[in-house]
PDB file of N, CA and C in Angstrom:
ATOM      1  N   UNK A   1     164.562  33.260 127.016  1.00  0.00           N
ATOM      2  CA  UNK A   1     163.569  34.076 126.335  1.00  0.00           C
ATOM      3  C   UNK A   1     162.562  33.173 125.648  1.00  0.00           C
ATOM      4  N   UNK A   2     161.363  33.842 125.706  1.00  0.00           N
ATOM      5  CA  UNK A   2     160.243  32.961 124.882  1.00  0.00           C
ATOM      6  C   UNK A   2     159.434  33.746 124.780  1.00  0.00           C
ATOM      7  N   UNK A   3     158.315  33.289 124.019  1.00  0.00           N
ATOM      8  CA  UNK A   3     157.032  34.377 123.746  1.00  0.00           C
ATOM      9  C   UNK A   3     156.011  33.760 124.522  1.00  0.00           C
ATOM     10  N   UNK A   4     155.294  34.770 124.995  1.00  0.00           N
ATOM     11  CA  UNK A   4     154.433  34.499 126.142  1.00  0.00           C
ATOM     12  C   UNK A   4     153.184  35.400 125.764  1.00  0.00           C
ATOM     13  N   UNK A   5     151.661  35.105 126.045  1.00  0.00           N
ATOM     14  CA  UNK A   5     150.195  35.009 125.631  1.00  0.00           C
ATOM     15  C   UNK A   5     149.757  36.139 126.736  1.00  0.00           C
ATOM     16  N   UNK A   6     149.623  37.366 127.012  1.00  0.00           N
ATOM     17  CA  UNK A   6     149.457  38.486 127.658  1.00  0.00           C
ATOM     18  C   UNK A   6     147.494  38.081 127.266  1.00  0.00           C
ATOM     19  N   UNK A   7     146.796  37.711 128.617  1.00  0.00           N
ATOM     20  CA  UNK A   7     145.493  37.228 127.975  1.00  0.00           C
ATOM     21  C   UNK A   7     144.751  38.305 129.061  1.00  0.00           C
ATOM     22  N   UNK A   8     143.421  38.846 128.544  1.00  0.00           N
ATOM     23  CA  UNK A   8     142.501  39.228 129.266  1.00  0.00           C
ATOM     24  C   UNK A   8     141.206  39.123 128.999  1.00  0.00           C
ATOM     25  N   UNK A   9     140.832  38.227 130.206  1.00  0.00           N
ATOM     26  CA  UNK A   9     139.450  38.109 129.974  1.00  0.00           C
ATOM     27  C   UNK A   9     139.161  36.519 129.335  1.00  0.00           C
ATOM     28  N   UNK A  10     139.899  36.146 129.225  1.00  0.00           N
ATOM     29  CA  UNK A  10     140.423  34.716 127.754  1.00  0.00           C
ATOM     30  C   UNK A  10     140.602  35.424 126.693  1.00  0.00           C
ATOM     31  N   UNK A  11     140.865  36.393 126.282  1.00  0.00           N
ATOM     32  CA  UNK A  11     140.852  36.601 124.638  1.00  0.00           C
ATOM     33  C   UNK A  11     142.412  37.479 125.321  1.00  0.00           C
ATOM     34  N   UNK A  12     143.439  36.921 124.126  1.00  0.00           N
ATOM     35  CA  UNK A  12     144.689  36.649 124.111  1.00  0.00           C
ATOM     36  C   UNK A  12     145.218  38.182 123.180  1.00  0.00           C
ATOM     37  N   UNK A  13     145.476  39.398 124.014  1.00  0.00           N
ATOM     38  CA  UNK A  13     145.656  40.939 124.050  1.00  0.00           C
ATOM     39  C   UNK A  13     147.035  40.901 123.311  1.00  0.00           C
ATOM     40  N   UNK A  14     147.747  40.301 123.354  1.00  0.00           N
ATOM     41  CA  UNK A  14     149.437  40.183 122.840  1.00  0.00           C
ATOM     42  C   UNK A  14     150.248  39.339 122.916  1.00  0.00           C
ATOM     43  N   UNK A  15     151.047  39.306 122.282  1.00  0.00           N
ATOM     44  CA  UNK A  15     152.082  38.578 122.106  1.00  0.00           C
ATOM     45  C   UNK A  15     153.816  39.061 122.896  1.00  0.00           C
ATOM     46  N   UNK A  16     154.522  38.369 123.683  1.00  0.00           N
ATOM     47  CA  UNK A  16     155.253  39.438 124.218  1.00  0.00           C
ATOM     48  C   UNK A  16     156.364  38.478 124.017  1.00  0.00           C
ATOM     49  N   UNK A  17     157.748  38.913 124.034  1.00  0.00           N
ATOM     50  CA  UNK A  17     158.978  38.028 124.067  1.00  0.00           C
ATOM     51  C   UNK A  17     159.438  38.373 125.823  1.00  0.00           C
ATOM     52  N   UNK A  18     159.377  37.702 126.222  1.00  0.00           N
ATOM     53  CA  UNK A  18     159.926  37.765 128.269  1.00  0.00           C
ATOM     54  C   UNK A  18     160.699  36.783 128.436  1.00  0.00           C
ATOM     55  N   UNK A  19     161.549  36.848 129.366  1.00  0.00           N
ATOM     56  CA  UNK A  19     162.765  35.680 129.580  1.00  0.00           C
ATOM     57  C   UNK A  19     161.492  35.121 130.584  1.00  0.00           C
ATOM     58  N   UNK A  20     160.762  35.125 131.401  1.00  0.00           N
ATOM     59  CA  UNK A  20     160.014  34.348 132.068  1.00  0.00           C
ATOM     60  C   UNK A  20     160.230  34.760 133.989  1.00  0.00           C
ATOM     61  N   UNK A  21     161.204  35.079 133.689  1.00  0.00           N
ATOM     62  CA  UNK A  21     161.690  35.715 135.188  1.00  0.00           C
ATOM     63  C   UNK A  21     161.523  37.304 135.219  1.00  0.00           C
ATOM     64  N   UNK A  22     162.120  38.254 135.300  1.00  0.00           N
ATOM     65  CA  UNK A  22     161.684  39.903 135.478  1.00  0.00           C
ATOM     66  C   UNK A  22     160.568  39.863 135.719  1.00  0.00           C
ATOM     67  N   UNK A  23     160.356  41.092 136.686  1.00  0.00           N
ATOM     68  CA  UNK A  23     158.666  41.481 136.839  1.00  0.00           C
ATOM     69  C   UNK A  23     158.120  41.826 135.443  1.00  0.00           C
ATOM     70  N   UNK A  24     157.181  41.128 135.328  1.00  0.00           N
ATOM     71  CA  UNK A  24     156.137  41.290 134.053  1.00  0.00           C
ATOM     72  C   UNK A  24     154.985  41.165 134.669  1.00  0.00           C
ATOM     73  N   UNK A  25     154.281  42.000 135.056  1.00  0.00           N
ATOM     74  CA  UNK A  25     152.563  41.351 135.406  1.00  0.00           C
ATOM     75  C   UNK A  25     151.847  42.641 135.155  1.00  0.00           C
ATOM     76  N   UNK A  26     151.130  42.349 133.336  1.00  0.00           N
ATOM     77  CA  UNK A  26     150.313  43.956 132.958  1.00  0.00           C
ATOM     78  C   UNK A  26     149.062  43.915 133.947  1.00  0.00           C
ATOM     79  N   UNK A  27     148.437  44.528 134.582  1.00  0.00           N
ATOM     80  CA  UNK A  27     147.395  44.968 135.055  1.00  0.00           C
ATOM     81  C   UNK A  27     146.246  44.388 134.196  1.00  0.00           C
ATOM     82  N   UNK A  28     145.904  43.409 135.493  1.00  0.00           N
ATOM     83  CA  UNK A  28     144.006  42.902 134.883  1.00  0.00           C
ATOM     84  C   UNK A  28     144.273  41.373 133.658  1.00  0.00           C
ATOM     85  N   UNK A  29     145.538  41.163 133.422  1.00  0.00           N
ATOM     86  CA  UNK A  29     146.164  39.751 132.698  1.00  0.00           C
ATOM     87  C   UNK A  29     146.900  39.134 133.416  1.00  0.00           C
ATOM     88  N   UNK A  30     146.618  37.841 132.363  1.00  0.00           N
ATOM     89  CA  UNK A  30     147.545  37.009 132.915  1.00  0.00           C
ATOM     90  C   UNK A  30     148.381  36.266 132.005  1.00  0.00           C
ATOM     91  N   UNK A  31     149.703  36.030 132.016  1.00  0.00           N
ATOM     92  CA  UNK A  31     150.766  35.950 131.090  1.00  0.00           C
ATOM     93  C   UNK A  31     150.770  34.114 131.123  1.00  0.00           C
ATOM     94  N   UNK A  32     150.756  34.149 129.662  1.00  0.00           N
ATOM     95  CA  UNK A  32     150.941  32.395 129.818  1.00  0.00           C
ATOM     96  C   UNK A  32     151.742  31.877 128.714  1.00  0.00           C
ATOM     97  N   UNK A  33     152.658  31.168 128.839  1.00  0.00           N
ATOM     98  CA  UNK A  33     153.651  30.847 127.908  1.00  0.00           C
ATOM     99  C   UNK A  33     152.775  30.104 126.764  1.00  0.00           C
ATOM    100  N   UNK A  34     153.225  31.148 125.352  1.00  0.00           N
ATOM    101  CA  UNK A  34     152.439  30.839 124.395  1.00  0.00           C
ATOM    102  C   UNK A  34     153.045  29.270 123.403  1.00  0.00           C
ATOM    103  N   UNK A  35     151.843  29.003 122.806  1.00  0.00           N
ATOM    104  CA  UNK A  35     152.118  27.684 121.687  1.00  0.00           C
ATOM    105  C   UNK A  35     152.148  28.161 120.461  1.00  0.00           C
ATOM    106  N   UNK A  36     152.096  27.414 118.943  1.00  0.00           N
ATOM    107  CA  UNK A  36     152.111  27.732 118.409  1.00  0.00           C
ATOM    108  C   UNK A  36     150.649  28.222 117.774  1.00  0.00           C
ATOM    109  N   UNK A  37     149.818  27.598 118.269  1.00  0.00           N
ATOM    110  CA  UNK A  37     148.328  28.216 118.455  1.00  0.00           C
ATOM    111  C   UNK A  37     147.693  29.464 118.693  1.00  0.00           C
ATOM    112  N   UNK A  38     148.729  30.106 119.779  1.00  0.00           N
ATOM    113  CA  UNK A  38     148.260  31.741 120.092  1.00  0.00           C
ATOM    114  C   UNK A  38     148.514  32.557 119.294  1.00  0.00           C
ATOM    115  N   UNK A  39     147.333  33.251 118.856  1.00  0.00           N
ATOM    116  CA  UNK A  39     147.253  34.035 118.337  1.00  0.00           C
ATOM    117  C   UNK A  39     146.319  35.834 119.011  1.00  0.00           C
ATOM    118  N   UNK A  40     147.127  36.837 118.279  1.00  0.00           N
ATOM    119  CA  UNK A  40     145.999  37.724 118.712  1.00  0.00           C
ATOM    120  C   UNK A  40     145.032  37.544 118.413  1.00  0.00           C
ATOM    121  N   UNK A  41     143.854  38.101 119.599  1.00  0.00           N
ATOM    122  CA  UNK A  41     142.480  37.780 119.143  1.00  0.00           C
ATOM    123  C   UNK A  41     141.958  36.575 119.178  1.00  0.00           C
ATOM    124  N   UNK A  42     142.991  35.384 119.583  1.00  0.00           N
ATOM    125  CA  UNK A  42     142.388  34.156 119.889  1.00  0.00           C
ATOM    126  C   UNK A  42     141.769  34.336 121.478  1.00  0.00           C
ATOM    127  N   UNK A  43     141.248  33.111 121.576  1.00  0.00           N
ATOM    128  CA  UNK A  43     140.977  32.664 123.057  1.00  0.00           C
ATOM    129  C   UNK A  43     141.812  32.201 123.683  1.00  0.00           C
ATOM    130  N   UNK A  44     142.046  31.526 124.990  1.00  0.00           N
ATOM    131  CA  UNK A  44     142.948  30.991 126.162  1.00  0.00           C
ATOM    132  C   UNK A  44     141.529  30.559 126.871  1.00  0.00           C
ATOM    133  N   UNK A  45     141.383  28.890 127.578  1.00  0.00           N
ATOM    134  CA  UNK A  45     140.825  28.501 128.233  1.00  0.00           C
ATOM    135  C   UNK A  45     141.749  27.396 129.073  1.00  0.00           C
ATOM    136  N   UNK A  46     142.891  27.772 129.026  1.00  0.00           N
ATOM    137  CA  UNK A  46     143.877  26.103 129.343  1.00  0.00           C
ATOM    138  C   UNK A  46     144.133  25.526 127.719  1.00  0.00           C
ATOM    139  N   UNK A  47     143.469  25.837 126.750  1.00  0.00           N
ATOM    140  CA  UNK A  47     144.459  25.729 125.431  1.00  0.00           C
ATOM    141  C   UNK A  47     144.452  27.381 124.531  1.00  0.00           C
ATOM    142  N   UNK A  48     145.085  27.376 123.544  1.00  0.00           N
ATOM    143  CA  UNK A  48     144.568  28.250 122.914  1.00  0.00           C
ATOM    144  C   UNK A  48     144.017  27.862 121.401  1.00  0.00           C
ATOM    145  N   UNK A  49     143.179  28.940 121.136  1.00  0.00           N
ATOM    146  CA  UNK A  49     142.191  28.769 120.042  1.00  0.00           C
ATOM    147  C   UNK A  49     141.905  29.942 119.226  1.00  0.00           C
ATOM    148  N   UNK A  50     141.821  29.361 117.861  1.00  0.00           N
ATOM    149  CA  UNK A  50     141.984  31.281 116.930  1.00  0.00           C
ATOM    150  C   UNK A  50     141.303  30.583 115.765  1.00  0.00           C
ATOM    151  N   UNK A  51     140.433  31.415 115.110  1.00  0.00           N
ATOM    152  CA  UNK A  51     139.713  30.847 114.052  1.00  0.00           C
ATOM    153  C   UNK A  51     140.080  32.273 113.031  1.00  0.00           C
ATOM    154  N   UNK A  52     140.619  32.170 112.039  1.00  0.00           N
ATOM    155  CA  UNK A  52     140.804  33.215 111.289  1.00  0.00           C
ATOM    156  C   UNK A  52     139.506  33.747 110.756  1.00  0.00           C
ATOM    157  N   UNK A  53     139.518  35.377 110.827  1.00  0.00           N
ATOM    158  CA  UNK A  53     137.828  36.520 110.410  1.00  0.00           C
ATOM    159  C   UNK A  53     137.844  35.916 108.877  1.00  0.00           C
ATOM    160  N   UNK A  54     137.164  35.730 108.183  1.00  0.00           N
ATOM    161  CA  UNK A  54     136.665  35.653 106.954  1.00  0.00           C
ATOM    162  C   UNK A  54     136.824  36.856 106.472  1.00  0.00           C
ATOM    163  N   UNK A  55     137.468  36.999 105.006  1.00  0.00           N
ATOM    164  CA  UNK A  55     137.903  38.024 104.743  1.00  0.00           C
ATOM    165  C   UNK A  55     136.848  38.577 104.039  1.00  0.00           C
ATOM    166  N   UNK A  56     136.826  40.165 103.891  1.00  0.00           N
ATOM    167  CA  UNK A  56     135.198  40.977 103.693  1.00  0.00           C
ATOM    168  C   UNK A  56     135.451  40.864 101.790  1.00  0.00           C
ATOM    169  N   UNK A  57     134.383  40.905 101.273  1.00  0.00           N
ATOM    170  CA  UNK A  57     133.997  40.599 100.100  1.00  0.00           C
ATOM    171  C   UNK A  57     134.615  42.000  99.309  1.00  0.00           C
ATOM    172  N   UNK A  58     135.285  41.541  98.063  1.00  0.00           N
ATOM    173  CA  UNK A  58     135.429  42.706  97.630  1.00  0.00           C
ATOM    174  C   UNK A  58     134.575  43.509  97.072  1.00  0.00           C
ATOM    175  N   UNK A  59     134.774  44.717  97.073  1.00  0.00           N
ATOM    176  CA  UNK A  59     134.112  45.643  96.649  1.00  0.00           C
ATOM    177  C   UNK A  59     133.608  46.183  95.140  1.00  0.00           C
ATOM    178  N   UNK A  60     132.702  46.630  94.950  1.00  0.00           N
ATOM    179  CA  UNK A  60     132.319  46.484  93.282  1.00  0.00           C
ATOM    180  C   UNK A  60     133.459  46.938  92.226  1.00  0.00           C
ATOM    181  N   UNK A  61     134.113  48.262  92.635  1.00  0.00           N
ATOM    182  CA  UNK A  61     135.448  48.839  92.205  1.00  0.00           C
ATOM    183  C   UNK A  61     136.749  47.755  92.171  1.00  0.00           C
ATOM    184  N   UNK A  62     136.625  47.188  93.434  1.00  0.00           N
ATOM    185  CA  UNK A  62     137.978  45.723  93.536  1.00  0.00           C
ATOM    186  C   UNK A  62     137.636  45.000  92.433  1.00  0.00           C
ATOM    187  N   UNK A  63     136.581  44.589  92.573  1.00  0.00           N
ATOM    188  CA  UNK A  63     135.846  43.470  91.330  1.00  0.00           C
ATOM    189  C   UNK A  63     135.973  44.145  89.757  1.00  0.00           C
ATOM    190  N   UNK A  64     135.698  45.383  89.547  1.00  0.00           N
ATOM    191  CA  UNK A  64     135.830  46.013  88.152  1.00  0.00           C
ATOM    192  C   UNK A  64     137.024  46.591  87.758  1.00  0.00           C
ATOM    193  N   UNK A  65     138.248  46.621  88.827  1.00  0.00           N
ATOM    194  CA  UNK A  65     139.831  46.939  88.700  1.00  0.00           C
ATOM    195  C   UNK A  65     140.479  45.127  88.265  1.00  0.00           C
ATOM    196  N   UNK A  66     139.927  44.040  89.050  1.00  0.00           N
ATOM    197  CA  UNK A  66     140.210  42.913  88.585  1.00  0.00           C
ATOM    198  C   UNK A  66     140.025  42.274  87.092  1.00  0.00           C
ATOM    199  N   UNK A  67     138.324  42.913  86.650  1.00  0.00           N
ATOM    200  CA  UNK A  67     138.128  42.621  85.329  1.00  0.00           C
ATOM    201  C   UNK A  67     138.985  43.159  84.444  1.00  0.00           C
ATOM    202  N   UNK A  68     139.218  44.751  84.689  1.00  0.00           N
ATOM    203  CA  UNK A  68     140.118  45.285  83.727  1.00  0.00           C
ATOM    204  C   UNK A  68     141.662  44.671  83.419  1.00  0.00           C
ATOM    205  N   UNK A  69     142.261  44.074  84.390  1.00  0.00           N
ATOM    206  CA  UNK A  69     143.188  43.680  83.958  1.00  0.00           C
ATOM    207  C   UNK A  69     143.215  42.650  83.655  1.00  0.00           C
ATOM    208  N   UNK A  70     142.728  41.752  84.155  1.00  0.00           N
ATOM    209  CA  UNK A  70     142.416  40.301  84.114  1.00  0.00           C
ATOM    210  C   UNK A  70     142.175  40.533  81.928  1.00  0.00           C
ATOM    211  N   UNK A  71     141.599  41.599  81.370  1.00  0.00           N
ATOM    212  CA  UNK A  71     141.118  41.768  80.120  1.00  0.00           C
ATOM    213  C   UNK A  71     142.448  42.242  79.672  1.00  0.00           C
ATOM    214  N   UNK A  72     143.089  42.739  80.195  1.00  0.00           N
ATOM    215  CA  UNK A  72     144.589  44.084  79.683  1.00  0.00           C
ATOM    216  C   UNK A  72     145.443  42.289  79.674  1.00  0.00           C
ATOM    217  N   UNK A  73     145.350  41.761  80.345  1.00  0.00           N
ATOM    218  CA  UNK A  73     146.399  40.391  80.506  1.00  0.00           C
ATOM    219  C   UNK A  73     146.118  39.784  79.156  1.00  0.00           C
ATOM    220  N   UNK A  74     144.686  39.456  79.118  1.00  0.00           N
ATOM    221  CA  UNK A  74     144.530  38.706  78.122  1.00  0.00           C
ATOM    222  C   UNK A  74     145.115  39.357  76.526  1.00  0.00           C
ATOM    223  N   UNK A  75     144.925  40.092  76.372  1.00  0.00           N
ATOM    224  CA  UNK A  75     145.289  41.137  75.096  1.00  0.00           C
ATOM    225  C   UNK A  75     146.773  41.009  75.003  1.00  0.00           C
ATOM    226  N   UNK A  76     147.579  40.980  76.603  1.00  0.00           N
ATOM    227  CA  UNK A  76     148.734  41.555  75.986  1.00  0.00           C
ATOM    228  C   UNK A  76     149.767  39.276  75.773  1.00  0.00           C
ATOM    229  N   UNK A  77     148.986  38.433  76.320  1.00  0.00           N
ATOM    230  CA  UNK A  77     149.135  37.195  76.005  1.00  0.00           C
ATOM    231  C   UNK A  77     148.728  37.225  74.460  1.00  0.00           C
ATOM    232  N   UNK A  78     147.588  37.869  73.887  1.00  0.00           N
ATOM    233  CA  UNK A  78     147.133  37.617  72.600  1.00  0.00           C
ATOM    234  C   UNK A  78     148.342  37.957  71.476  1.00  0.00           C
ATOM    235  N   UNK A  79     149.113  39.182  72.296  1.00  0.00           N
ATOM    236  CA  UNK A  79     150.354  40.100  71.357  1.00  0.00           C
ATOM    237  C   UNK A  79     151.420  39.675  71.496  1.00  0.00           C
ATOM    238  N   UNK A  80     151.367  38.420  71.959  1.00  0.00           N
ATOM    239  CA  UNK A  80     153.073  37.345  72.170  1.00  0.00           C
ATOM    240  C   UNK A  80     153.841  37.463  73.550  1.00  0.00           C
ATOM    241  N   UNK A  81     153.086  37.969  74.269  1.00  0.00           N
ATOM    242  CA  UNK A  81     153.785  38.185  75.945  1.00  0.00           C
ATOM    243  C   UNK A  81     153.850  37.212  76.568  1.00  0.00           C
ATOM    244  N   UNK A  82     155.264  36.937  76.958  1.00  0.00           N
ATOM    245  CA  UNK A  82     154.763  35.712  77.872  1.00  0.00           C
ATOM    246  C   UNK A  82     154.930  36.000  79.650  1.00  0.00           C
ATOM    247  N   UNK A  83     154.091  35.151  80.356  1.00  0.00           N
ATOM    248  CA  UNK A  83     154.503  35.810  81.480  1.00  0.00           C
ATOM    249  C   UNK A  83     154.958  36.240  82.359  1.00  0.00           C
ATOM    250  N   UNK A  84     156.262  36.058  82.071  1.00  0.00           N
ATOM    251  CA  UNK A  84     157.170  36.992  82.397  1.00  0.00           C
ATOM    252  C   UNK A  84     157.385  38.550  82.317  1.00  0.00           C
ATOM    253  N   UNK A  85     157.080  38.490  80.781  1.00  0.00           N
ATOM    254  CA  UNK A  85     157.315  39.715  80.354  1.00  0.00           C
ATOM    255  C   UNK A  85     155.753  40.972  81.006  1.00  0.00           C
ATOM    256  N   UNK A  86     154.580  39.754  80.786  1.00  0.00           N
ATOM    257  CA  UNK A  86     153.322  40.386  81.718  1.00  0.00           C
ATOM    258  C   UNK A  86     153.991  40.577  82.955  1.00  0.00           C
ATOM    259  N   UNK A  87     153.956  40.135  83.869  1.00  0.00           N
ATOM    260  CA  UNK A  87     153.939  40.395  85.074  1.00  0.00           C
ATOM    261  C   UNK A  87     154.883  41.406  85.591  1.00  0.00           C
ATOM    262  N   UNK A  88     156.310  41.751  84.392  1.00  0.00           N
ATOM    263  CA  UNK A  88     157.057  43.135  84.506  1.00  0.00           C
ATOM    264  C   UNK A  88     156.503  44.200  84.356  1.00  0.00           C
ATOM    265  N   UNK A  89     155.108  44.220  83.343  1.00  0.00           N
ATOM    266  CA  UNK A  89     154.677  45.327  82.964  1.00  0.00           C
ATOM    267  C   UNK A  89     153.827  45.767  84.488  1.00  0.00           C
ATOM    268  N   UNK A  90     153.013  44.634  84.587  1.00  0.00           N
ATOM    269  CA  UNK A  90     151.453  44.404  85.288  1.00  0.00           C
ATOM    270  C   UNK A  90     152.219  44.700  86.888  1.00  0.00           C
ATOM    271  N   UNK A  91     153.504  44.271  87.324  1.00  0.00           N
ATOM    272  CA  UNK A  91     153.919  44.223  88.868  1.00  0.00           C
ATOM    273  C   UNK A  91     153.070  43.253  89.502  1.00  0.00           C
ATOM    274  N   UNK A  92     152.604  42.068  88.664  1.00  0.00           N
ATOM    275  CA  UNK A  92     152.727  41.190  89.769  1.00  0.00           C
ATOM    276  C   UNK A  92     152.087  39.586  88.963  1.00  0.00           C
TER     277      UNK A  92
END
């Protein structure tokens, strides 16, 4: 058994666990024993290649839920909490 690179087109559709023998052949791919490189959504050219999406900017609400606590933290450090005891209240 191994994991193997289900690719179409070069851009790398799945990830599959196959012993390498059984009929496996999805329609319109081609199965290539993966590295530690493959990723979904990467490429396949004879290596594979994956550049992680840049993650989307948070949002004005994300940003003004962060201030608020980021302010609730500070207050409750000001009242002798240490963080331990924050992060029981806060969950995280």
């Amino acid at each position: 058994m191994g994991t193997y690179a289900v690719i179409r087109s070069g851009i790398v559709e799945n990830l599959v666990v196959w012993d390498g023998k059984t009929n496996f052949s999805p329609e319109g791919c081609e199965v290539v024993k993966a590295t530690s490189d493959a990723h979904i959504g990467g490429t396949y050219d004879g290596n594979f290649h994956y550049v992680a999406p840049t993650p989307p900017e948070p949002t004005a609400e994300q940003v003004a839920a962060a201030e608020v606590k980021s302010s609730a933290i500070g207050k409750l450090k000001a009242l002798g909490l240490n963080d331990a005891e924050i992060a029981s209240i806060t969950g995280g």
